[in-house]
Protein backbone atom coordinates (compact mmCIF):
# COMPACT_ATOMS: atom_id res chain seq x y z
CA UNK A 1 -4.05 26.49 -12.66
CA UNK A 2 -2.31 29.68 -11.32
CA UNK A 3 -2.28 29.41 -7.39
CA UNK A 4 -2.48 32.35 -5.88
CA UNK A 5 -1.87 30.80 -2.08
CA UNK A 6 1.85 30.94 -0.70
CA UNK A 7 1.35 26.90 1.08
CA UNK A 8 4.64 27.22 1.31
CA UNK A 9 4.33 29.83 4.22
CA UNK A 10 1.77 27.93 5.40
CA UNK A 11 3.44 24.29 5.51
CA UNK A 12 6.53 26.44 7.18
CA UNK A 13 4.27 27.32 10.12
CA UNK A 14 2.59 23.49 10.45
CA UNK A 15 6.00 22.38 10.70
CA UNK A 16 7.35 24.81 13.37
CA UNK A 17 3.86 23.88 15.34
CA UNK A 18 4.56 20.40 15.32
CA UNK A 19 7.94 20.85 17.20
CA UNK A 20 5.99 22.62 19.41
CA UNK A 21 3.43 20.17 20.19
CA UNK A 22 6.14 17.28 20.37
CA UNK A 23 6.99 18.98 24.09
CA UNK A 24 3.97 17.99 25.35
CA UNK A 25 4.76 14.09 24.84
CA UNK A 26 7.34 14.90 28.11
CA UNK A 27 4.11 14.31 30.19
CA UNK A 28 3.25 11.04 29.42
CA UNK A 29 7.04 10.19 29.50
CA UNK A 30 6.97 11.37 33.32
CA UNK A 31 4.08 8.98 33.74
CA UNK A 32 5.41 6.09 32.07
CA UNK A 33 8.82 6.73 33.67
CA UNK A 34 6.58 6.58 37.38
CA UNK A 35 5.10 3.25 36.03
CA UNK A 36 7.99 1.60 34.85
CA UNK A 37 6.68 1.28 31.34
CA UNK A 38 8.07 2.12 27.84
CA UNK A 39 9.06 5.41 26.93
CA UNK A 40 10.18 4.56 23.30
CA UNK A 41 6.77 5.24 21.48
CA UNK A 42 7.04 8.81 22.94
CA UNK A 43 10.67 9.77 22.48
CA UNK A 44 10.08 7.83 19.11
CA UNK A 45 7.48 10.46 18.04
CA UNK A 46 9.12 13.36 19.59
CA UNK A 47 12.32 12.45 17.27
CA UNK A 48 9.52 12.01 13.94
CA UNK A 49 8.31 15.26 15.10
CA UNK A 50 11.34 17.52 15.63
CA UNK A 51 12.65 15.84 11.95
CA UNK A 52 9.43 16.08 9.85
CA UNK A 53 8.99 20.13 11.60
CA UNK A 54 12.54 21.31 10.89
CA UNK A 55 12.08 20.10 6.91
CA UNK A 56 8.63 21.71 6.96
CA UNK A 57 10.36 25.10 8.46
CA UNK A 58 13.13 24.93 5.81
CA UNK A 59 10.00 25.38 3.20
CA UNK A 60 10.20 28.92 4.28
CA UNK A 61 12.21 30.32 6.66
CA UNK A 62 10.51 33.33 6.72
CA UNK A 63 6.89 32.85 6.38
CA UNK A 64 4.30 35.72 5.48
CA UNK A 65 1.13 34.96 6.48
CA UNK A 66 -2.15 36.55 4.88
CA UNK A 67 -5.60 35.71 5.06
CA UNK A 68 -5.84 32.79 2.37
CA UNK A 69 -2.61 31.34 4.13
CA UNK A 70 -4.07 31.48 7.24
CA UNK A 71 -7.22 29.05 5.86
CA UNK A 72 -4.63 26.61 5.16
CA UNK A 73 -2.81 26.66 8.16
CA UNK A 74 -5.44 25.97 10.61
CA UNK A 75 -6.49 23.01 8.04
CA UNK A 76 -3.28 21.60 7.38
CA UNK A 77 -2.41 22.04 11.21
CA UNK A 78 -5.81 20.21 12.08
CA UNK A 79 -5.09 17.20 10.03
CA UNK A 80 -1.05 16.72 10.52
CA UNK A 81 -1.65 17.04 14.54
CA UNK A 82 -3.62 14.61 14.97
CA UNK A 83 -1.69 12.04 12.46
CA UNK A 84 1.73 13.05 14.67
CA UNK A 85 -0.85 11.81 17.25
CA UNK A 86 -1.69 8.28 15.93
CA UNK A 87 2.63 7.29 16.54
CA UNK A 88 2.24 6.08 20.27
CA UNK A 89 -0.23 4.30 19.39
CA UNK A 90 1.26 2.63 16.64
CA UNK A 91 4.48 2.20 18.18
CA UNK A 92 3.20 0.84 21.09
CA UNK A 93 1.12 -1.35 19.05
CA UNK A 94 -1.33 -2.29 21.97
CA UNK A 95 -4.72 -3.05 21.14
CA UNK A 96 -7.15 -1.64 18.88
CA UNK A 97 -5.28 1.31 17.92
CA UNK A 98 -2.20 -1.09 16.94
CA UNK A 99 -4.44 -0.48 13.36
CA UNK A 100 -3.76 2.93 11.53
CA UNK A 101 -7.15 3.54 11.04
CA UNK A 102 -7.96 3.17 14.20
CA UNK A 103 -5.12 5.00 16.05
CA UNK A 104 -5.84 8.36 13.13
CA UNK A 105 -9.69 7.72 14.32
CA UNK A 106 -8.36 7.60 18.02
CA UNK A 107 -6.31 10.71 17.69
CA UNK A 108 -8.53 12.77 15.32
CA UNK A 109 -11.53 12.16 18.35
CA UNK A 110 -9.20 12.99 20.78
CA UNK A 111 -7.34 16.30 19.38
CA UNK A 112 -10.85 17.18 18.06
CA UNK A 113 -12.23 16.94 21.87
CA UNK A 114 -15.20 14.54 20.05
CA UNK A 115 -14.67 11.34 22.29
CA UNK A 116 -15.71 8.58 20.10
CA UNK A 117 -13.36 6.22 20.69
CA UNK A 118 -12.55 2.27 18.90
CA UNK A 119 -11.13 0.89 22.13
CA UNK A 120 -13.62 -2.32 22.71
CA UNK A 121 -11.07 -2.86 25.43
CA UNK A 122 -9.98 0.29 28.06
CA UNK A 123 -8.27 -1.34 31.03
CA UNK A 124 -4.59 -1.28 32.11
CA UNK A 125 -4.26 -4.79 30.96
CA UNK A 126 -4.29 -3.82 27.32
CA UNK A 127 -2.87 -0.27 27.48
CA UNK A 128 -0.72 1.65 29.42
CA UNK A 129 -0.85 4.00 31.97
CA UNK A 130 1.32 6.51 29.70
CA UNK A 131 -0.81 5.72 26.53
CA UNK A 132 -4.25 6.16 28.12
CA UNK A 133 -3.07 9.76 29.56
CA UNK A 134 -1.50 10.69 26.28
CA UNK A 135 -5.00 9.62 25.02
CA UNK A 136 -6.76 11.85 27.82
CA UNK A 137 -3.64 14.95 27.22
CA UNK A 138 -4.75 15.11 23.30
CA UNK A 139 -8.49 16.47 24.14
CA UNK A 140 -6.73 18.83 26.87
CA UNK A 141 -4.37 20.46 23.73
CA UNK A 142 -7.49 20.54 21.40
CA UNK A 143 -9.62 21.85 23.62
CA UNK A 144 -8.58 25.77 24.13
CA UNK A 145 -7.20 25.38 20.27
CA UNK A 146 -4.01 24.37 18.84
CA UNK A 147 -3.79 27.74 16.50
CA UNK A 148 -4.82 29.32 19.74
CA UNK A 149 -1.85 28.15 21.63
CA UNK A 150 0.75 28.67 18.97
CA UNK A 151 -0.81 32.11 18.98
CA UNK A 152 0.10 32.79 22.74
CA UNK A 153 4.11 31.50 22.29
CA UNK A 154 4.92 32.24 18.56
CA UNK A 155 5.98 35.98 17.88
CA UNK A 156 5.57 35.16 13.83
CA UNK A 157 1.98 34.36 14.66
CA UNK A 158 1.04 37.76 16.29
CA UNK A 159 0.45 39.91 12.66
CA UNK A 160 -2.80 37.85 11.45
CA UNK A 161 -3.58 36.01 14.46
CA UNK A 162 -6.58 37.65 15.54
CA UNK A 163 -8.06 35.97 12.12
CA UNK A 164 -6.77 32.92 13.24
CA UNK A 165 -8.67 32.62 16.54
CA UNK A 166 -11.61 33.83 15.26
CA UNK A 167 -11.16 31.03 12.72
CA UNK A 168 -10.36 28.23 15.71
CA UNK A 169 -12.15 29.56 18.80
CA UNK A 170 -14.88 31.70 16.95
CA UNK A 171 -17.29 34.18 19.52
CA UNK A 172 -17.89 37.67 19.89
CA UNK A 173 -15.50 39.79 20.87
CA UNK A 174 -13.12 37.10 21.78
CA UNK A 175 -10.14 39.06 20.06
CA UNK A 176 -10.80 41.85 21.98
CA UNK A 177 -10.00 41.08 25.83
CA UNK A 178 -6.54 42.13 25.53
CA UNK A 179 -4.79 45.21 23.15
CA UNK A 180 -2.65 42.47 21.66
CA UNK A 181 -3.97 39.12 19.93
CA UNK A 182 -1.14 37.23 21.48
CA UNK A 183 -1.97 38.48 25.06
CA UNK A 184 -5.45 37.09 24.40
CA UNK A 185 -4.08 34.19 23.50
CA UNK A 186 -2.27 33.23 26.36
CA UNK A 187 -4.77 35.14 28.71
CA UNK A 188 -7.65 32.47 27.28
CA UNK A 189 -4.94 29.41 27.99
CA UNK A 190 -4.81 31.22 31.54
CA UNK A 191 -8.11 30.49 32.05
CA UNK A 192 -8.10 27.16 30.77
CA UNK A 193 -4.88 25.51 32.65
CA UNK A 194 -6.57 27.47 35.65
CA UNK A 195 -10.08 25.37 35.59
CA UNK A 196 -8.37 22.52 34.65
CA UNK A 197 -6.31 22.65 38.14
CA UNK A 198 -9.18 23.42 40.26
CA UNK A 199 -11.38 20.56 38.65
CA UNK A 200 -8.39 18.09 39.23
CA UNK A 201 -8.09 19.22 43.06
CA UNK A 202 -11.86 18.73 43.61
CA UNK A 203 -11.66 15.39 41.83
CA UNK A 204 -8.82 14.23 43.78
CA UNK A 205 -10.33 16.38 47.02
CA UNK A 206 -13.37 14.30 47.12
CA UNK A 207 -10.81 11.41 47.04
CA UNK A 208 -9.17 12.27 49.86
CA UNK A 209 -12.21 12.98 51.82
CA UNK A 210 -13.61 9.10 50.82
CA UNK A 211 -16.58 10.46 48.92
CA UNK A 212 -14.56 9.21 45.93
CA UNK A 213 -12.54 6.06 46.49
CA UNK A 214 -11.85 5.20 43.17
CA UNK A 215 -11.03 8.81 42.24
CA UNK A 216 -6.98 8.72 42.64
CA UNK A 217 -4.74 11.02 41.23
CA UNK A 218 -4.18 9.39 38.25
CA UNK A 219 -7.93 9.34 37.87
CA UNK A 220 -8.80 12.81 38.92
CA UNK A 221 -5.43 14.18 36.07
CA UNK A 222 -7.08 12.15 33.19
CA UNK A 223 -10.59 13.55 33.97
CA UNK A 224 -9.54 16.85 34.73
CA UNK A 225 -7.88 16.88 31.70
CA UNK A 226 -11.03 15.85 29.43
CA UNK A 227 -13.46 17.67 31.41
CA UNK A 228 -12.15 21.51 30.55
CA UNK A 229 -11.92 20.71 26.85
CA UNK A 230 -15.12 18.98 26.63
CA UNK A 231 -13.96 15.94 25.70
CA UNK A 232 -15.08 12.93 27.38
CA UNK A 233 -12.21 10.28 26.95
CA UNK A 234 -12.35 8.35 30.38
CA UNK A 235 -9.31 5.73 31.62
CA UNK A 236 -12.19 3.50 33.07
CA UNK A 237 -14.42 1.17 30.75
CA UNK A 238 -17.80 2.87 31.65
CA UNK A 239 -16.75 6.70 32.11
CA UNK A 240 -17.94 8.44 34.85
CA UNK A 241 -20.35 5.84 35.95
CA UNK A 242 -17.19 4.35 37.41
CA UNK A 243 -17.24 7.02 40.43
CA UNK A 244 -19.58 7.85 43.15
CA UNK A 245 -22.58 10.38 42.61
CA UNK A 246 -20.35 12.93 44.40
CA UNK A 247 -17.94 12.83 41.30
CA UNK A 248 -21.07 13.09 38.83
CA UNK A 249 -22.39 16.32 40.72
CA UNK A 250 -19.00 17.93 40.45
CA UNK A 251 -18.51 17.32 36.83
CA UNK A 252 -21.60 18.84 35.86
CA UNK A 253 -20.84 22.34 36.87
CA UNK A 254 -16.90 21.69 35.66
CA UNK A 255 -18.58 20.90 32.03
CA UNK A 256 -20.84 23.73 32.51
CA UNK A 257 -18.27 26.21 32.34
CA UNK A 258 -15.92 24.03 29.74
CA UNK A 259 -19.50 25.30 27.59
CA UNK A 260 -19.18 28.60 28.44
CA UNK A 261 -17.57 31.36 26.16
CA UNK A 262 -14.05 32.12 27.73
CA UNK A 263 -14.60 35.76 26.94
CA UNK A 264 -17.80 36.00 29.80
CA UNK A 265 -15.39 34.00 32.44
CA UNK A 266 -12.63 36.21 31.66
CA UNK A 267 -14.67 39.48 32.08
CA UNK A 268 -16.43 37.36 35.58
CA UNK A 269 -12.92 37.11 36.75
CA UNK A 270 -12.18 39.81 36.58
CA UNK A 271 -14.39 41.55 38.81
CA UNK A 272 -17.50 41.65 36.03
CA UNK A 273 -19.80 38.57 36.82
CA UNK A 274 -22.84 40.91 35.97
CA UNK A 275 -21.65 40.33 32.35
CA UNK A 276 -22.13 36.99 32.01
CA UNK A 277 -25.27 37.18 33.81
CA UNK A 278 -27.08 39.07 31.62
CA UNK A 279 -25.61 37.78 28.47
CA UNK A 280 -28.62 36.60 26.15
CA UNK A 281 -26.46 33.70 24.94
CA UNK A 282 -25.66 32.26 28.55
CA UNK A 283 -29.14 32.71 29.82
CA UNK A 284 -30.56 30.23 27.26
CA UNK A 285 -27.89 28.02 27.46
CA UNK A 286 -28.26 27.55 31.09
CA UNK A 287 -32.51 27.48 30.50
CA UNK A 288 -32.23 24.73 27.92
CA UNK A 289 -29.85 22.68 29.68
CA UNK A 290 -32.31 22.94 32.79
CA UNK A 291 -35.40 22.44 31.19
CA UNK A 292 -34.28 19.42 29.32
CA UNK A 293 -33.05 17.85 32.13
CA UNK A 294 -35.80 18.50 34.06
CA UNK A 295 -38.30 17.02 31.44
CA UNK A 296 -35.86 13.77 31.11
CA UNK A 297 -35.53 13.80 34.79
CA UNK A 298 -39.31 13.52 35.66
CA UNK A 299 -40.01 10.97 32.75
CA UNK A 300 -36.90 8.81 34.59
CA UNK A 301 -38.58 9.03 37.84
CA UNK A 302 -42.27 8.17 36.70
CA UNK A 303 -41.08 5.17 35.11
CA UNK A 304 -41.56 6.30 31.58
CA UNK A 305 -37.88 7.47 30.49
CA UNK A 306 -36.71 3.94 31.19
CA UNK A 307 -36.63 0.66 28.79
CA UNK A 308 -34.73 -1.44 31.39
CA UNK A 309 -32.57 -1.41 34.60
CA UNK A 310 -28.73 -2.62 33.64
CA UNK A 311 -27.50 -3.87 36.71
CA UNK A 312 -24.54 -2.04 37.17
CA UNK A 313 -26.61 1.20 37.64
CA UNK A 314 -30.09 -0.02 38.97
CA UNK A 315 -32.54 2.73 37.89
CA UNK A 316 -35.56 3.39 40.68
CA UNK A 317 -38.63 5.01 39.59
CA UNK A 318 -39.39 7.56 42.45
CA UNK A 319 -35.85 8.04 43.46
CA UNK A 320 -36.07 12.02 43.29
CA UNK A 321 -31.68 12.35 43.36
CA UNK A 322 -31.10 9.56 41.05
CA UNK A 323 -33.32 10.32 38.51
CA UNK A 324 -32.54 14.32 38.45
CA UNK A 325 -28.98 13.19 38.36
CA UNK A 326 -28.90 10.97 35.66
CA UNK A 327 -31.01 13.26 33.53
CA UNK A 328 -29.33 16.22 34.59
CA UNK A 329 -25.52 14.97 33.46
CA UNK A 330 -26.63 13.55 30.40
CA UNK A 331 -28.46 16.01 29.21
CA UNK A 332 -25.38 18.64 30.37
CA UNK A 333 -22.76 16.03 28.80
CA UNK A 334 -24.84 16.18 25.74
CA UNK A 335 -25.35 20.20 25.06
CA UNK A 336 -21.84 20.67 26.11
CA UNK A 337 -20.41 17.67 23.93
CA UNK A 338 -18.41 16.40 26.71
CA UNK A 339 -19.65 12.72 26.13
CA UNK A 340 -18.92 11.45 29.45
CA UNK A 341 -21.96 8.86 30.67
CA UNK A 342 -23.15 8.20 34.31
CA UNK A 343 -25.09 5.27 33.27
CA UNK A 344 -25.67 3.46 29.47
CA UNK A 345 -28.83 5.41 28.35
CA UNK A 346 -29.27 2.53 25.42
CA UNK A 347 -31.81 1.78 28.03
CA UNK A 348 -33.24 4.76 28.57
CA UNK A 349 -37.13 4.75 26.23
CA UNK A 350 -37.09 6.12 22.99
CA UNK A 351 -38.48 9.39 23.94
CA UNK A 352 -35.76 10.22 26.44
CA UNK A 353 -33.53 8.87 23.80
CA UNK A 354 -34.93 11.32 20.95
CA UNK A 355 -34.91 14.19 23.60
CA UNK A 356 -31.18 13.28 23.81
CA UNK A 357 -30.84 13.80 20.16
CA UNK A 358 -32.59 16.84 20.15
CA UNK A 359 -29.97 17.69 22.95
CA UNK A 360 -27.07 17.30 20.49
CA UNK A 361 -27.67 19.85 17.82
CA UNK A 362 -27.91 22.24 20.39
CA UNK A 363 -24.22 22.78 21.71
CA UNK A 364 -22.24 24.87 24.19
CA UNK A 365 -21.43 28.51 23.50
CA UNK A 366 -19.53 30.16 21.37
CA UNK A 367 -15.49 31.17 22.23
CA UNK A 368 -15.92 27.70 24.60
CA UNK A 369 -14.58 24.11 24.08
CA UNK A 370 -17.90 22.68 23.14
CA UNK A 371 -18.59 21.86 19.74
CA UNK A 372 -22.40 21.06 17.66
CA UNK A 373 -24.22 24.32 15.99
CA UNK A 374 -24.06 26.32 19.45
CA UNK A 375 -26.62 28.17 21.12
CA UNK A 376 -25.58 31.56 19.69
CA UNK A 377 -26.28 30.23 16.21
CA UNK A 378 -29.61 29.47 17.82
CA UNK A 379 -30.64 32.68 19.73
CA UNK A 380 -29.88 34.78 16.31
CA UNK A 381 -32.03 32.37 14.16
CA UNK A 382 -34.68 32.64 16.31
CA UNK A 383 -34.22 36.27 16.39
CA UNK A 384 -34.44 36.07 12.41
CA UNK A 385 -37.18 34.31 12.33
CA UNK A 386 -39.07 36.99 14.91
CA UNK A 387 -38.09 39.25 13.07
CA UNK A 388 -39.46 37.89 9.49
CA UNK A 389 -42.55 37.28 11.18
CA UNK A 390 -43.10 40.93 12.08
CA UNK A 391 -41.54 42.07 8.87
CA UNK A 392 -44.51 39.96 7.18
CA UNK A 393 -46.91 42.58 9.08
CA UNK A 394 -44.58 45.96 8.96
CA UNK A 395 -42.41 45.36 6.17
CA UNK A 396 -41.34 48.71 6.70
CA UNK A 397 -40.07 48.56 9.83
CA UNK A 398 -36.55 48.23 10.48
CA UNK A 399 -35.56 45.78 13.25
CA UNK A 400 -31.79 44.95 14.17
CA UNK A 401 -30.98 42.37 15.94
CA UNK A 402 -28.64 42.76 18.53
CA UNK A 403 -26.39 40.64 20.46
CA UNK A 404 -23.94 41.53 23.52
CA UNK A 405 -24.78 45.29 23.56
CA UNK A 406 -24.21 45.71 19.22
CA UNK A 407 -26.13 45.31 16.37
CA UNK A 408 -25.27 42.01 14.08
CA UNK A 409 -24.64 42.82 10.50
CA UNK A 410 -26.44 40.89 7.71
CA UNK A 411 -23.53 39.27 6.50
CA UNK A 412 -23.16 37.87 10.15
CA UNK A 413 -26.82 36.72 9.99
CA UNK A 414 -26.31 35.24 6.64
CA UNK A 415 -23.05 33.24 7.66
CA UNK A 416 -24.86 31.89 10.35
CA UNK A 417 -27.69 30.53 8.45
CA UNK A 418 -25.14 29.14 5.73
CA UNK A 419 -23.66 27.05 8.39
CA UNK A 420 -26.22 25.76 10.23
CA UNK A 421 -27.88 24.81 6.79
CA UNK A 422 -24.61 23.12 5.85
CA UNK A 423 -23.97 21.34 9.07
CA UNK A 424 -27.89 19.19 8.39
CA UNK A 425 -27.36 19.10 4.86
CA UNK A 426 -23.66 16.93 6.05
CA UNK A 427 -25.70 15.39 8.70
CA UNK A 428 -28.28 14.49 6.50
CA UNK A 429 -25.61 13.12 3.80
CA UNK A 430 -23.57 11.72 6.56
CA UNK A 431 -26.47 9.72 8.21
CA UNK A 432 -27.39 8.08 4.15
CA UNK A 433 -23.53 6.62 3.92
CA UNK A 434 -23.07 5.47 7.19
CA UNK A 435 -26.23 3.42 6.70
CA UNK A 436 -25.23 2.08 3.82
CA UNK A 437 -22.04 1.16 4.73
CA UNK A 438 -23.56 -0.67 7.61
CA UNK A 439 -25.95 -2.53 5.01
CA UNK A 440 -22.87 -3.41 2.96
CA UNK A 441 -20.37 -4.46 5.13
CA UNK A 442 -23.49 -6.53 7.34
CA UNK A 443 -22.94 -4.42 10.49
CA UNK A 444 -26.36 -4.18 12.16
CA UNK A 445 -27.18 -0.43 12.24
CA UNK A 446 -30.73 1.24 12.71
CA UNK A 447 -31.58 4.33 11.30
CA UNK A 448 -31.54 6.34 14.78
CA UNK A 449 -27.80 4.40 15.56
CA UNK A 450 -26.90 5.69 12.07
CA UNK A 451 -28.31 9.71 13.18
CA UNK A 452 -26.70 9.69 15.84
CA UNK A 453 -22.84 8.39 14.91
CA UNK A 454 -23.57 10.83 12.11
CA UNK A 455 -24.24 13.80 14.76
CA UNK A 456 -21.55 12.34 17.34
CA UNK A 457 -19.14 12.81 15.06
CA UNK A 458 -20.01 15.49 12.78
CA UNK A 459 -21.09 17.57 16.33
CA UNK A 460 -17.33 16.51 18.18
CA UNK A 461 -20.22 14.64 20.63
CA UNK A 462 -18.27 10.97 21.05
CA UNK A 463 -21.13 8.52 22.04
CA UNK A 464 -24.43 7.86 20.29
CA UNK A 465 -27.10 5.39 20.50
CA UNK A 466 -27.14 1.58 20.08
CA UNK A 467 -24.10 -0.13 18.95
CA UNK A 468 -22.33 3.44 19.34
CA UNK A 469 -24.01 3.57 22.53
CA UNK A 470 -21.46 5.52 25.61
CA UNK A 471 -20.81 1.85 26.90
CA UNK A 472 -19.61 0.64 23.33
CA UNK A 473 -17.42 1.96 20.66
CA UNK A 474 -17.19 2.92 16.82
CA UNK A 475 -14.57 -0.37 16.63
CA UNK A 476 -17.27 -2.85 14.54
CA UNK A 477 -17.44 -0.13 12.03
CA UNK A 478 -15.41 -0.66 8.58
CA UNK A 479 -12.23 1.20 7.89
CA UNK A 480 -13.79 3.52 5.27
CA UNK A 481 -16.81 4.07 7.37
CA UNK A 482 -14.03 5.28 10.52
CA UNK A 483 -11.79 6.88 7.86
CA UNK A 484 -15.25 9.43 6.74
CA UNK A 485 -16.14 9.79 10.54
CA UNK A 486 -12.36 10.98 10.95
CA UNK A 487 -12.79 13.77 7.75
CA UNK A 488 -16.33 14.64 9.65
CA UNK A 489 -14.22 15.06 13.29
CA UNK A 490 -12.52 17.03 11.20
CA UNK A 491 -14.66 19.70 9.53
CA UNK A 492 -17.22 19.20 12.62
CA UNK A 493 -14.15 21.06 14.66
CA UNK A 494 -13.28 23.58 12.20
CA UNK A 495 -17.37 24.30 12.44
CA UNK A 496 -17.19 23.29 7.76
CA UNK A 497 -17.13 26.85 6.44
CA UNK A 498 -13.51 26.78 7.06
CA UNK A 499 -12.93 23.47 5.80
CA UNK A 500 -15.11 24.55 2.65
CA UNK A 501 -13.22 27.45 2.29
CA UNK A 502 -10.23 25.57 0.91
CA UNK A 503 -12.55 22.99 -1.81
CA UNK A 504 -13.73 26.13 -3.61
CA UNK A 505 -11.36 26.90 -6.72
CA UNK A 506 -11.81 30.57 -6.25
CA UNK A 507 -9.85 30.32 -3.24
CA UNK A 508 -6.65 28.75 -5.20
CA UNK A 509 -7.03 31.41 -8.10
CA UNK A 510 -7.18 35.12 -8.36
C-alpha cells in the first residue's frame, strides 16, 4: 500500500511531547523527597523518557504537520503517554499495579480522567505517598488535554494547532478566544491551574477551620488535582465519603464548573457572565443535573431509593440534607464523569440505580474536562428531532437550528448523529464481550454490572454498579477483559471518530 501519511512527522512530535511530560514527574519527586521515600521509579522514568523522546525527535527533525498527521499525533500521543505512565508503577512494583496490565489500565484511567481504578488496596501501607499523587497528577495533565498543553509551550505546534484542539478539547468556538491558537492554549490552561488552586485552598480552608479534619494538605492537593479534570482518583479507600459533608458540598460546585465549557468561564471572567447564562447548552446542563437529583433525592428520603443502610454511611429516610446531598453529588459526579462517591450507591434500589445510568450517557459540556456523549450532542438532537417533526407537517419550511448565536451546518448535525450512534453501537458491543468474558473466565457479572463497566469506561466515568461498584475496583476482571476497557478509555477520550479516523484505509492512501 502507498501511504500517503508522513508518521514520521508525527512520531517526531510524540517524542518531543514525551520529554515534555517527563518534567512533570519533578512533583511527585518533591513529595517523595518530603516523605523520605524512593525517588528511583521517577528519575527512572524521567531518564526512559528523555531517551525514548530524543530517538523519536531524530525521526524528523523538522516535522511538517498537516491534517492527516495531526490524526495520528493526538492518537499516538494518547496511547504512548499513558504507557510512559505505567513505569512508576512498575518500578515501584507495589501492589496491584506491580502487573503491566494493571499499571497501563491504571495509567490509561488516570491520563484519560476516567477513574476506574484496579487498586483492591488504596492505603499508605501498600503505596506511597509519591505514587498515589503521581496517580492523582496524571488526571490533572489529561484533564485540560495533553495536545492542548503542548499547544500552549511548543512554537512547531502553533501552524495546525487550532485542528488539534478542536480534535482534543472539541466545543464551539473554543479556537476562537484568542487571535492566536497558542494564546488559547495557554489562556484555557490559565483557567484550569487557576480553579485548580482555588478548589485546593477551600479544601484545605475548610481544614483549617475544623469543618474538615481529615482534609490535610496532602489531601486537599490530590483532590484538587482530580476534581478540575473530572477525574475522580481519591488517596482514601472510599473517595469522598472519607470527608465531612462540608467537603461533599464544596466539591459539587468545583465539579460543576470542571463540566463546564472553558470557553463560557473564560468569556464570565472576563467581565461577560451574561454569556454563560444564557447559553442553551449550560441551561440544560444545569436543569438536568437538578432535576435528576432532585427526583433521586426525594426517592432517598421517602425510603424508596434505598436497598440497605451500609454502616459506614447510615442512610435516614426523612433526613431532608442527607438525602438531597447524597443524590445531589452523585448524580453531579455522574453527568460530569468525575466518579468521586459520597456513599456506595450498590445499595441504593434499582430505580435510583437505573436513574444513575441514565445519568451517565448524559455528560458535561463540550470544550470542558467531562467526558460521555455531552449535553450539546443532546440539545442539537433534540433540536433535530423538533425539527423533523415539524418538517413531517411543513416540509417546506426551512428551519435552522442554531446554537450560541449561529446557525449549525448539516454536516455538523450529521457528525453529531454519527457519533452518538457509534458511541451505543460500542456500548452495545462493549456490554456483549465484557459479559462474556465474565461467563468465561467465572467472574460473577450481571447484565446491569456488565452496562455499566461498559459505559464507565467507554464514557471516561470510573465506577459502575456491583462488583465495579465506587467502593470496589475493575481488579477481579481478566487481563484481556482490562486490556479492551484500556482501548475503550482510549477512544471514549478521543470521543471514537478520531480514533476511527485512523482504521479507515482511505486515510493511509490517496
Amino acid at each position: 500500500m502507498n501511504i500517503h501519511v508522513d508518521y514520521r512527522a508525527s512520531l517526531s512530535l510524540v517524542g518531543t511531547v514525551l520529554k515534555y511530560i517527563a518534567v512533570a514527574l519533578v512533583f511527585p519527586i518533591t513529595v517523595a523527597v518530603f516523605y523520605r521515600e524512593s525517588v528511583i521509579p521517577f528519575v527512572t522514568t524521567i531518564l526512559i523518557a528523555v531517551l525514548i523522546g530524543t530517538a523519536l525527535e531524530h525521526l524528523d527533525p523538522d516535522p511538517d504537520l498537516g491534517h492527516r498527521e495531526g490524526f495520528l499525533l493526538i492518537g499516538l500521543t494518547w496511547l504512548a503517554v499513558p504507557f510512559l505512565g505505567t513505569l512508576p508503577y512498575l518500578i515501584a512494583g507495589e501492589g496491584a499495579v506491580a502487573q503491566p496490565a494493571n499499571a497501563l489500565f491504571e495509567s490509561m484511567s488516570g491520563f484519560t480522567t476516567t477513574g476506574a481504578t484496579v487498586l483492591g488496596d488504596i492505603s499508605f501501607e501498600t503505596h506511597s505517598h509519591s505514587m498515589l499523587m503521581w496517580r492523582q497528577l496524571t488526571q490533572w495533565l489529561g484533564g485540560m488535554g495533553i495536545i492542548v498543553l503542548m499547544v500552549a509551550i511548543l512554537p512547531q505546534l502553533s501552524v495546525g494547532g487550532a485542528q488539534l484542539v478542536r480534535h482534543e478539547a472539541p466545543g464551539f468556538g473554543i479556537d476562537k478566544l484568542k487571535p492566536h491558537i497558542s494564546e488559547t492554549a495557554r489562556a484555557l490552561w490559565m483557567i484550569y491551574f487557576g480553579f485548580t488552586a482555588v478548589v485546593c485552598l477551600l479544601y484545605y480552608g475548610l481544614h483549617l477551620v475544623g469543618l474538615a479534619p481529615q482534609m490535610d494538605l496532602y489531601n486537599a492537593v490530590a483532590h484538587a488535582l482530580t476534581t478540575l479534570p473530572t477525574g475522580g482518583f481519591s488517596p482514601e479507600a472510599r473517595s469522598v465519603e472519607a470527608f465531612s459533608p462540608a467537603i461533599q458540598w464544596i466539591a459539587m460546585p468545583s465539579m460543576i464548573i470542571a463540566g463546564t465549557n472553558f470557553a463560557l468561564l473564560w468569556y464570565a471572567i472576563r467581565g461577560q457572565p451574561r454569556r454563560l447564562l444564557t447559553n442553551s447548552e449550560f441551561r440544560l446542563y444545569l436543569g438536568a443535573m437538578g432535576v435528576l437529583g432532585a427526583f433521586i433525592g426525594l426517592l432517598l428520603f421517602v425510603d424508596v431509593g434505598l436497598v440497605q443502610s451500609p454502616a459506614e454511611v447510615p442512610m435516614i429516610p426523612g433526613d431532608a440534607e442527607h438525602s438531597l446531598r447524597q443524590a445531589l453529588f452523585q448524580v453531579v459526579a455522574i453527568v460530569t464523569t468525575t466518579g468521586y462517591a459520597s456513599m456506595d450507591f450498590n445499595t441504593w434500589s434499582p430505580i435510583t440505580q437505573t436513574l444513575l445510568l441514565f445519568a451517565m450517557f448524559l455528560g458535561g459540556s463540550a470544550g470542558s474536562a467531562a467526558g460521555s456523549i455531552k449535553i450539546v450532542r443532546w440539545y442539537v438532537i433534540g433540536r433535530s428531532a423538533k425539527r423533523e417533526l415539524f418538517n413531517t407537517v411543513h416540509p417546506e419550511a426551512i428551519q435552522p437550528i442554531r446554537m450560541g448565536g449561529r446557525v449549525l451546518d448539516e454536516s455538523t448535525i450529521r457528525g453529531i448523529f454519527v457519533l452518538a450512534f457509534s458511541f451505543f453501537v460500542i456500548f452495545a458491543i462493549s456490554t456483549v464481550v465484557l459479559f462474556l468474558d465474565a461467563t468465561q473466565t467465572g467472574m460473577s457479572l450481571t447484565t446491569l454490572e456488565a452496562m455499566s463497566a461498559a459505559m464507565a469506561t467507554l464514557g471516561n466515568i470510573g465506577p459502575g454498579f456491583g462488583a465495579v461498584g465506587p467502593m470496589d475496583s475493575y481488579l477481579s476482571f481478566s487481563t484481556p477483559a482490562k486490556l479492551y476497557m484500556v482501548f475503550l478509555m482510549w477512544i471514549g477520550r478521543l470521543e471514537i471518530l478520531s480514533v476511527v479516523v485512523l482504521l479507515t484505509p482511505s486515510y493511509w492512501r490517496s
